[in-house]
Protein backbone atom coordinates (compact mmCIF):
# COMPACT_ATOMS: atom_id res chain seq x y z
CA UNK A 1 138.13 163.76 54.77
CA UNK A 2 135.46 164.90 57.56
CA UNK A 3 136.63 165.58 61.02
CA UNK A 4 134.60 165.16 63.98
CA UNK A 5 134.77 167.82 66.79
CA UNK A 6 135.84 165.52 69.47
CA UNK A 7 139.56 166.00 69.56
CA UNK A 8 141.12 169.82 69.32
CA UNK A 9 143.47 170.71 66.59
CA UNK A 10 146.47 172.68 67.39
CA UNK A 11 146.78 175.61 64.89
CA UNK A 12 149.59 174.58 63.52
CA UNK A 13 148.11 170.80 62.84
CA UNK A 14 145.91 173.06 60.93
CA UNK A 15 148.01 175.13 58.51
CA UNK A 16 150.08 172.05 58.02
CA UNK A 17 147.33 170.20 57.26
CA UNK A 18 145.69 172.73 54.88
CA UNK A 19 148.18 175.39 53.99
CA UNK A 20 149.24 174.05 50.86
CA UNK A 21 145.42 172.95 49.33
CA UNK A 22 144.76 177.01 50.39
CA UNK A 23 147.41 177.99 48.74
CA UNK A 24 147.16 175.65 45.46
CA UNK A 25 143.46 177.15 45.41
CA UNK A 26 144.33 181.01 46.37
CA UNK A 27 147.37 180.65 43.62
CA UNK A 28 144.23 179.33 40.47
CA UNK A 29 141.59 180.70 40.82
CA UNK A 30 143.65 184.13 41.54
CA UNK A 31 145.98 183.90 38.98
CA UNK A 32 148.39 186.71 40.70
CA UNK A 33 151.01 186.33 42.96
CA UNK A 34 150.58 189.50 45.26
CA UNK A 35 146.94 188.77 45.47
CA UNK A 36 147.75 184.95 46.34
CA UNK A 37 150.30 186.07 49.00
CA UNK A 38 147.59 188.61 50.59
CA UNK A 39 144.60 186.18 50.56
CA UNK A 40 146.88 183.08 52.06
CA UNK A 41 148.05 185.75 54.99
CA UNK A 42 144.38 186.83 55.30
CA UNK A 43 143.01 183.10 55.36
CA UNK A 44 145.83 181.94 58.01
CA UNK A 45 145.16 185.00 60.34
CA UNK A 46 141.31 184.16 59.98
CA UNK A 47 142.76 180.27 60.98
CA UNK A 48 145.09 181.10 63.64
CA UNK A 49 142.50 183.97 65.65
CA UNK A 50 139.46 181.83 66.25
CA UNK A 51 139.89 179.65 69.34
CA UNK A 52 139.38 176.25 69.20
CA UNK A 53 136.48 176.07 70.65
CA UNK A 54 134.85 177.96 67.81
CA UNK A 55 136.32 177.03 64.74
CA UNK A 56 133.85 174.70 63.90
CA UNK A 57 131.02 172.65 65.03
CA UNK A 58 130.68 169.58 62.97
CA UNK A 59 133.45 169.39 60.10
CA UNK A 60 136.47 171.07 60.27
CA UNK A 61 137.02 170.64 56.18
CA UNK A 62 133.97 172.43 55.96
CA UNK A 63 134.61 174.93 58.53
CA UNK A 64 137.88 175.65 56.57
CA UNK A 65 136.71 175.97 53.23
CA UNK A 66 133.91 178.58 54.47
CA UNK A 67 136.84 180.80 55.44
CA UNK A 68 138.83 180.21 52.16
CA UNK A 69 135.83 180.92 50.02
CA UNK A 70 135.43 184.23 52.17
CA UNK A 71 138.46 185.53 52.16
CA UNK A 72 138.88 185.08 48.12
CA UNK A 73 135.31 186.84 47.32
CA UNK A 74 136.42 189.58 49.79
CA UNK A 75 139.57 190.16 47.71
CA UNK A 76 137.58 189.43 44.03
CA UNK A 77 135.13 192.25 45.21
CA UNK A 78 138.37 194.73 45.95
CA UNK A 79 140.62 193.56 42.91
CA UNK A 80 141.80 196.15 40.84
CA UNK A 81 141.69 196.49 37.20
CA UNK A 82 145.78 195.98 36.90
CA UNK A 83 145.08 192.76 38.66
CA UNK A 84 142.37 191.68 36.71
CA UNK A 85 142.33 187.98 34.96
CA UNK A 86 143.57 187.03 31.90
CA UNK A 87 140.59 188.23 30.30
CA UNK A 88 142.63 190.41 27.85
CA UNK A 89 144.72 187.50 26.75
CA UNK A 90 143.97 187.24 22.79
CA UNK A 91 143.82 183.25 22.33
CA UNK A 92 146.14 181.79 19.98
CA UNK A 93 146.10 178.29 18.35
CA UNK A 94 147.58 176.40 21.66
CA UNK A 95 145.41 174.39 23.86
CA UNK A 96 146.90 175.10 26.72
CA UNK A 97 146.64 179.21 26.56
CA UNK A 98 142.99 178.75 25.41
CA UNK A 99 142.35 176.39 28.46
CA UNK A 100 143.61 178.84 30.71
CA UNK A 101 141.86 181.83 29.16
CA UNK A 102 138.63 179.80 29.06
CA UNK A 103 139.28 178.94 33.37
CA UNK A 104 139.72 182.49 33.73
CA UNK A 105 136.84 183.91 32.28
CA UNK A 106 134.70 181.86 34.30
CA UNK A 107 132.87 183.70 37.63
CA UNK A 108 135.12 183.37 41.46
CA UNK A 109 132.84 180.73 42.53
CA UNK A 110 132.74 178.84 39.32
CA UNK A 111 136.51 178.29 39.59
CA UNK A 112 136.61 177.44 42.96
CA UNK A 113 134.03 175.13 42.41
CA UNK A 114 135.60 173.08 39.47
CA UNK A 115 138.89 173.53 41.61
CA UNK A 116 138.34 171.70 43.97
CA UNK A 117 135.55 169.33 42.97
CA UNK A 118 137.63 167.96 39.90
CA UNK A 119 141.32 168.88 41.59
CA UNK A 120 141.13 167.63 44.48
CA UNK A 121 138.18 165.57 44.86
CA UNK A 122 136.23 166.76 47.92
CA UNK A 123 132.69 166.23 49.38
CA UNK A 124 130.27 168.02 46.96
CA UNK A 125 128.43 169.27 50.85
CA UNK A 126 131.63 170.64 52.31
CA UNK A 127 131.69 173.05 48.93
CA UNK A 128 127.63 173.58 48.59
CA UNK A 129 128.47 174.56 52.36
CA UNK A 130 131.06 176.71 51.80
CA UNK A 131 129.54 178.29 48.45
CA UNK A 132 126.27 178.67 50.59
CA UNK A 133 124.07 176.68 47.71
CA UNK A 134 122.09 173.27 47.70
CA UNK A 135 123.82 170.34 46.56
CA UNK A 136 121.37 170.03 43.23
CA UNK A 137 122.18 173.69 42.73
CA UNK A 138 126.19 173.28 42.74
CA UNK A 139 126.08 170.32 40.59
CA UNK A 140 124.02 171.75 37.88
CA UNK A 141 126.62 175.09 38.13
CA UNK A 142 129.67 172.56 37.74
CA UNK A 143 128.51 171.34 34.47
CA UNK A 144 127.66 174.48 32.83
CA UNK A 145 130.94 175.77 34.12
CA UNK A 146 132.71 172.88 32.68
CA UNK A 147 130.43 172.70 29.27
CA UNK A 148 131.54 176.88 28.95
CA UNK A 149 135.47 175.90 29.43
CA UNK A 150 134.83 173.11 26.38
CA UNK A 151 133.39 175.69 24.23
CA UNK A 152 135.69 178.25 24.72
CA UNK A 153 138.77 175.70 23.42
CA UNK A 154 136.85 174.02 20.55
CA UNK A 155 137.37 173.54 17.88
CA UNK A 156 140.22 171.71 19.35
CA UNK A 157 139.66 168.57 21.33
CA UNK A 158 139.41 169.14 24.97
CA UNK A 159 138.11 168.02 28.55
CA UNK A 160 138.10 170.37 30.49
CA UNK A 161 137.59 167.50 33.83
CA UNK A 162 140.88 166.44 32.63
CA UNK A 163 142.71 169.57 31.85
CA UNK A 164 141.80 170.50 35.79
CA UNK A 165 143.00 167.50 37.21
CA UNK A 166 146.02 167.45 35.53
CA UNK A 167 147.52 170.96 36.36
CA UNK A 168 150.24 170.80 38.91
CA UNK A 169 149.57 171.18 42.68
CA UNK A 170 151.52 174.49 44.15
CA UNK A 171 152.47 174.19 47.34
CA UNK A 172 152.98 176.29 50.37
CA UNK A 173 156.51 178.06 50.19
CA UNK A 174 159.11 176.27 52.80
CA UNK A 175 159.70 179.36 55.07
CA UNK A 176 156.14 179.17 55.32
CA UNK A 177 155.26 175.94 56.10
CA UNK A 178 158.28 176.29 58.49
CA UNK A 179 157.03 179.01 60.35
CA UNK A 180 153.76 177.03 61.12
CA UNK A 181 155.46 174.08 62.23
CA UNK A 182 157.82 176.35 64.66
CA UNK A 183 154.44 178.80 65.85
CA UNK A 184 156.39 181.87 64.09
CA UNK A 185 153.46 182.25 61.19
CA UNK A 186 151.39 184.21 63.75
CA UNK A 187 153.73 186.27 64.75
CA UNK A 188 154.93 186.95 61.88
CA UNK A 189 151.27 187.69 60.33
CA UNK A 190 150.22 189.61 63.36
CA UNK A 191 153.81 191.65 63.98
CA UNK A 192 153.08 195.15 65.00
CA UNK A 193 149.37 195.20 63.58
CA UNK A 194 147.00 196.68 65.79
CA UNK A 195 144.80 193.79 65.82
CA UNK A 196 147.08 191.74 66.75
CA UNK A 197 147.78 194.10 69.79
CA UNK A 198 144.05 194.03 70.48
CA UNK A 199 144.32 190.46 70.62
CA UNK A 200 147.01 190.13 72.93
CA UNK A 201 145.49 192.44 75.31
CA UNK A 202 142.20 190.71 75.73
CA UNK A 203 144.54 187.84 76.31
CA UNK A 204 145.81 189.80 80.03
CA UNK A 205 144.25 188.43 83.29
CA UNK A 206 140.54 190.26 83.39
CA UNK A 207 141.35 192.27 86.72
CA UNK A 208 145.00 193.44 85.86
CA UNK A 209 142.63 194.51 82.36
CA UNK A 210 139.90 196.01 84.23
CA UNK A 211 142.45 197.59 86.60
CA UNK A 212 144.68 199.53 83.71
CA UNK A 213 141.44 200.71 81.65
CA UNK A 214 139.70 201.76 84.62
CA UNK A 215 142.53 204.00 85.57
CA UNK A 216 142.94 205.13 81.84
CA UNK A 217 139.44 206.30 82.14
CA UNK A 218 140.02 207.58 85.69
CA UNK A 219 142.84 209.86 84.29
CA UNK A 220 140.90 210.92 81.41
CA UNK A 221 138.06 212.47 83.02
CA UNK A 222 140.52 214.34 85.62
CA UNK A 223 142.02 215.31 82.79
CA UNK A 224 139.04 216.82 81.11
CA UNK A 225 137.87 218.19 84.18
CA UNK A 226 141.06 220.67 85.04
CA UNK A 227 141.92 220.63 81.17
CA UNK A 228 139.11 222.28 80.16
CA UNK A 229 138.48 225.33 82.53
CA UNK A 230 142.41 226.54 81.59
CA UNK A 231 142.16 225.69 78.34
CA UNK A 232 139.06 228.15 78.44
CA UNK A 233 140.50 230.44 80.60
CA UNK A 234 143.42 231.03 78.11
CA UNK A 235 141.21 231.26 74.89
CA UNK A 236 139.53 233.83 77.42
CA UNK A 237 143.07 236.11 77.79
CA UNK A 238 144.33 235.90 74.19
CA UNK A 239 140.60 237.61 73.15
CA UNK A 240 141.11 239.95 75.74
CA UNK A 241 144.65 240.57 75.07
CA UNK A 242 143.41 240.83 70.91
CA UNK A 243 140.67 243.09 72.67
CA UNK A 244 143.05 245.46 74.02
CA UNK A 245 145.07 245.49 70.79
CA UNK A 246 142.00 246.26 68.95
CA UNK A 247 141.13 249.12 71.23
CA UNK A 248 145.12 250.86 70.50
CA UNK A 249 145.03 250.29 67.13
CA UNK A 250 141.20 250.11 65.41
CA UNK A 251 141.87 253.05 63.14
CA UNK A 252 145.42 252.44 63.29
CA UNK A 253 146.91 251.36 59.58
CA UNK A 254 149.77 249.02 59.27
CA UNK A 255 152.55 251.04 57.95
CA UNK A 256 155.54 248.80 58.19
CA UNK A 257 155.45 248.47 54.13
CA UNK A 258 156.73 252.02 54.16
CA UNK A 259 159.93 251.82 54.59
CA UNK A 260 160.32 255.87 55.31
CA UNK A 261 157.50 255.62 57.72
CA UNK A 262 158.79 252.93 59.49
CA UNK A 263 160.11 254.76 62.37
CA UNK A 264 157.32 256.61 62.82
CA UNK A 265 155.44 252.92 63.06
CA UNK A 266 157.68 251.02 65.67
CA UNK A 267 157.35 253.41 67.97
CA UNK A 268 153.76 253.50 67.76
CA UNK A 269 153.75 249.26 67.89
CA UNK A 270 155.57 249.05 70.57
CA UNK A 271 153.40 251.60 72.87
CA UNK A 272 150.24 250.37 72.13
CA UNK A 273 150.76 246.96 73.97
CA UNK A 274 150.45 249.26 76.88
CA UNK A 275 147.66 248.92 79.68
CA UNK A 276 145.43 251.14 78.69
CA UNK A 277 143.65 253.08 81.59
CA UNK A 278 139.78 251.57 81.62
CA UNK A 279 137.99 254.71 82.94
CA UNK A 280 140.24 257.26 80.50
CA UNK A 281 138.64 255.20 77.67
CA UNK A 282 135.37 256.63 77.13
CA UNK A 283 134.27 259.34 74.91
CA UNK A 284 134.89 262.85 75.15
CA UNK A 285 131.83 263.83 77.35
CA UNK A 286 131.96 261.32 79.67
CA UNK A 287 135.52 262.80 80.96
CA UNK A 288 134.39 266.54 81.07
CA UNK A 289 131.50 265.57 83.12
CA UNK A 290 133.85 264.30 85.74
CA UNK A 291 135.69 267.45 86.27
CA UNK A 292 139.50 268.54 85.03
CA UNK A 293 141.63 266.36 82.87
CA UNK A 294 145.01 265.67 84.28
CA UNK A 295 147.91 264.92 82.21
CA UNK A 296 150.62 262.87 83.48
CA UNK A 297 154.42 262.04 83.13
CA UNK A 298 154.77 259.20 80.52
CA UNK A 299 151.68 258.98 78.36
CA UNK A 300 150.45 259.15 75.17
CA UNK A 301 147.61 260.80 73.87
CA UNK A 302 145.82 259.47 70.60
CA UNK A 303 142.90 261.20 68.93
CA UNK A 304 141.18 259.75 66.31
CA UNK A 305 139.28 261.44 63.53
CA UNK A 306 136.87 259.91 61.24
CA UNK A 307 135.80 262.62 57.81
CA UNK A 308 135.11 262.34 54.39
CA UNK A 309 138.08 263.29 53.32
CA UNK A 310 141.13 263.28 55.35
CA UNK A 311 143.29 265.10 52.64
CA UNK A 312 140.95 268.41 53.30
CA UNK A 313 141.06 268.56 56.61
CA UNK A 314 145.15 267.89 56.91
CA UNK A 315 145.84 271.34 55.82
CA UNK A 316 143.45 272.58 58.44
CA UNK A 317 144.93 270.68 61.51
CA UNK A 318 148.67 271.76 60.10
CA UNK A 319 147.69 275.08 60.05
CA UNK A 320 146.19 275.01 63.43
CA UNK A 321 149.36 272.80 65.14
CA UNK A 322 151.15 276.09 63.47
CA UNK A 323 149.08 278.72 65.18
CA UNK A 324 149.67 277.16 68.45
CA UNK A 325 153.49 277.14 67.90
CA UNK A 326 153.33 273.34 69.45
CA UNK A 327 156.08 272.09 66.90
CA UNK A 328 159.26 273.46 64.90
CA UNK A 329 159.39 270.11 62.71
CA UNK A 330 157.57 270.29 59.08
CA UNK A 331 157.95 266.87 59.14
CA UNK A 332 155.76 266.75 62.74
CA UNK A 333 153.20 269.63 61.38
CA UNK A 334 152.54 268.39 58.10
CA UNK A 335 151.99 264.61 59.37
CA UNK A 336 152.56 261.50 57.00
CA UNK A 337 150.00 260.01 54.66
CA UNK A 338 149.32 255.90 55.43
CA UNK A 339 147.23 253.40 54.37
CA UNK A 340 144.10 253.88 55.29
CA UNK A 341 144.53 257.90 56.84
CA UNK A 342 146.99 260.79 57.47
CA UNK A 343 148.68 260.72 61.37
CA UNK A 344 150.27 263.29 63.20
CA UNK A 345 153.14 262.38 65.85
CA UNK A 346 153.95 265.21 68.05
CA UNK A 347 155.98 265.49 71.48
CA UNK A 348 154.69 268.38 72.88
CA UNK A 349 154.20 269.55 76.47
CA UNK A 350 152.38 268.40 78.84
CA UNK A 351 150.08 271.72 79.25
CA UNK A 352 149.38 271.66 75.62
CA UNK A 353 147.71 268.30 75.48
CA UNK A 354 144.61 269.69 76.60
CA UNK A 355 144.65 272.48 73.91
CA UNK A 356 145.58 269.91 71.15
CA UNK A 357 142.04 268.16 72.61
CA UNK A 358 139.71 271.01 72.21
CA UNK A 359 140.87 271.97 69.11
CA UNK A 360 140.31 268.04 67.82
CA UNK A 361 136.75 268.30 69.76
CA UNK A 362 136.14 271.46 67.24
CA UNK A 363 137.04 270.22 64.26
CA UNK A 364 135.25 266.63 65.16
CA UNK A 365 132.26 269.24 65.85
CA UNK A 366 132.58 271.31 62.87
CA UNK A 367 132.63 267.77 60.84
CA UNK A 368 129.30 266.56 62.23
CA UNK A 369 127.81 269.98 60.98
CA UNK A 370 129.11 269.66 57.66
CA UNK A 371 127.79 266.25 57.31
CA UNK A 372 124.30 266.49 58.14
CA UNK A 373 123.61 263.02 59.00
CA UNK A 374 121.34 263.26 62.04
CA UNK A 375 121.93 259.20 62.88
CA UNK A 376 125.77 259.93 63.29
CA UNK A 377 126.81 261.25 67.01
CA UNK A 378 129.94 263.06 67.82
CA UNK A 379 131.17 259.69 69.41
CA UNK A 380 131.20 257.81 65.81
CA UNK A 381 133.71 260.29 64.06
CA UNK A 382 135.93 261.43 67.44
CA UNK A 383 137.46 259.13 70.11
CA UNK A 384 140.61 259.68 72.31
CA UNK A 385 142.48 257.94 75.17
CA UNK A 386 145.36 257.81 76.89
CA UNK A 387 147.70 255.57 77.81
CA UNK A 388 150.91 254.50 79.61
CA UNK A 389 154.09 254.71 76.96
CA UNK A 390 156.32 251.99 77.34
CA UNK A 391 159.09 253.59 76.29
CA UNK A 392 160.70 256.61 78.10
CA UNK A 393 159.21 260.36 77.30
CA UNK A 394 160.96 263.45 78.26
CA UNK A 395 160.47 264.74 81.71
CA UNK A 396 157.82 267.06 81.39
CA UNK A 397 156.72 265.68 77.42
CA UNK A 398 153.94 264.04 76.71
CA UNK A 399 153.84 262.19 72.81
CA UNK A 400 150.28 263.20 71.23
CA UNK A 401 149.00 261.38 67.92
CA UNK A 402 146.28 262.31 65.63
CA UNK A 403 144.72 260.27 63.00
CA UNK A 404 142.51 260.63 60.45
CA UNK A 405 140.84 258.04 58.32
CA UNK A 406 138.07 257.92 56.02
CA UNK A 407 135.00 257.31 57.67
């Protein structure tokens, strides 16, 4: 049943024509309904996408039964062990169950082979081509698959040219077979699939194509072009914005799991998102040499201790806060023990800031002594700044906090 190339086939002159030997094959030598449903679909999309001009050459039979044997060693090679053959089966005394066990022991090509050489008759070169194999080759292969089916049954009398022949021709469902005669199969194969979409779009007029994808690509690089620089310049402000945070709150230890510290701590959260003065950041002797300190309305001045041990040294600082008379609260002289350090939250005046900061420049002093460690400078275990409180201080008041942590 050769065709010659000379007159075009409509597609759906072509699953009429076939669908139901594909399917008869796809349903045998597959022996599962799922997998016979998925390889049909597969084999008719294969059909209905290559343009007439290219489906084949020569023979058309030929051409067709290269894509069916494709499509089912494509599937063989991905089957599943649920959705293996009846190789399990335990033959009993009927013929028929042991003819069917025998056909599905045999090797994907061996079936297809005795399919549709004995079934259905065709050309021995349309399989060899489809099978890829000489015509000696797949007529040698036929006989030992044939002479393996026999002695599989015996000892019971059986043919196994005959038993093939004989089994009953499946044919394409009627919704099917409908759908290819009314051009809905494709659709309905191709619905929504992004192939399909592919497909339809190299289908669209080359300069309304070349129009829309050189705009896409137009608005892409724009795109990347302004994109890039803000989305950099935004990475850029949250560092510095985690920057500044740092720079409140290094030594700083999160005390919100205190529950009778907590007002202490949202106080202190909510002033340290506050500017912080650049040139009041630096170290003690960087400000001296730059003449007078001034303090001002609204600030807050943190100094930060680093020792050995912050317990020793607490009793010292409370006894100095004491000698200075800067505070009537125990609570504010004694200072409250944290995670990570002991702080000190005073509101003192504003002429007594600078007192509170020599005494912390002694005892940071007095600390570096005791130490002995000649690679540590006064700059490692003290630092103080200032900066601008957000919420509102006493006229007059200026809130000072001390901290000491382990170094």
């Amino acid at each position: 049943m050769e065709t010659i190339d000379s007159k075009p086939t409509s597609h759906q002159d072509l699953i009429l024509r076939y669908g139901n030997l594909i399917y008869d094959v796809c349903s045998q030598t597959l022996e599962d309904s799922t997998l016979t449903r998925k390889a049909v679909s597969a084999i008719f999309k294969v059909l209905l996408k290559t343009p007439e001009r290219q489906r084949f050459t020569s023979h058309e039979q030929a051409w067709m039964l290269n894509v069916l044997v494709t499509q089912l060693q494509r599937i063989e090679r991905h089957r599943s062990r649920s959705h293996s053959p009846l190789h399990w089966v335990d033959p009993s005394d009927d013929v028929a169950l042991k003819a069917r066990y025998a056909f599905s022991r045999l090797p994907l090509d061996d079936r297809i082979l005795v399919t549709l050489s004995e079934k259905y008759l065709l050309p021995i070169d349309d399989i060899a081509s489809a099978l890829q194999c000489s015509t000696d080759s797949l007529q040698l292969r036929r006989e030992q698959a044939l002479r393996r089916m026999t002695a599989d049954v015996e000892p019971h009398p059986f043919k196994a040219k005959q038993w093939i022949a004989s089994q009953p021709r499946q044919l394409l469902p009627e919704p099917a077979a409908e759908q290819a005669h009314e051009k809905k199969w494709e659709l309905r194969l191709h619905k929504g699939g992004p192939l399909q979409q592919l497909a339809q779009w190299r289908r669209t007029p080359w300069y309304v194509r070349t129009g829309i994808e050189g705009f896409a690509v137009l608005v892409m690089i724009l795109v990347t072009i302004f994109g890039v620089p803000k989305l950099r310049t935004l990475y850029e402000r949250s560092l510095d914005r985690r920057l500044e945070a740092y720079n409140v709150k290094e030594l700083s230890p999160d005390l919100n799991h205190f529950p009778e510290q907590k007002k202490v701590t949202e106080e202190a959260d909510s002033d340290s998102d506050a500017d912080t003065q650049p040139g009041e950041a630096a170290p003690q002797a960087e400000i001296l040499s730059k003449g007078p300190i001034k303090v001002l309305e609204g600030e807050i001045w943190r100094f930060y201790i680093k020792t050995e041990s912050p317990h020793d040294l607490r009793p010292k600082i409370a006894k100095t806060l004491q000698d200075l008379q800067l505070s009537s609260s125990p609570t504010e002289l004694r200072g409250l023990e944290a995670p990570g350090g002991i702080q000190f939250d005073l509101l003192l005046q504003k002429d007594q800031v600078i007192t509170v900061k020599q005494q912390m420049d002694n005892f940071a002093q007095n600390i570096l002594k005791e130490m002995g460690n000649e690679s540590l400078s006064l700059n490692q275990i003290f630092t103080w700044y200032r900066s601008r409180s957000k919420k509102t201080i006493p006229v007059g008041k200026t809130r000072v906090i001390i901290w000491l942590s382990q170094i």
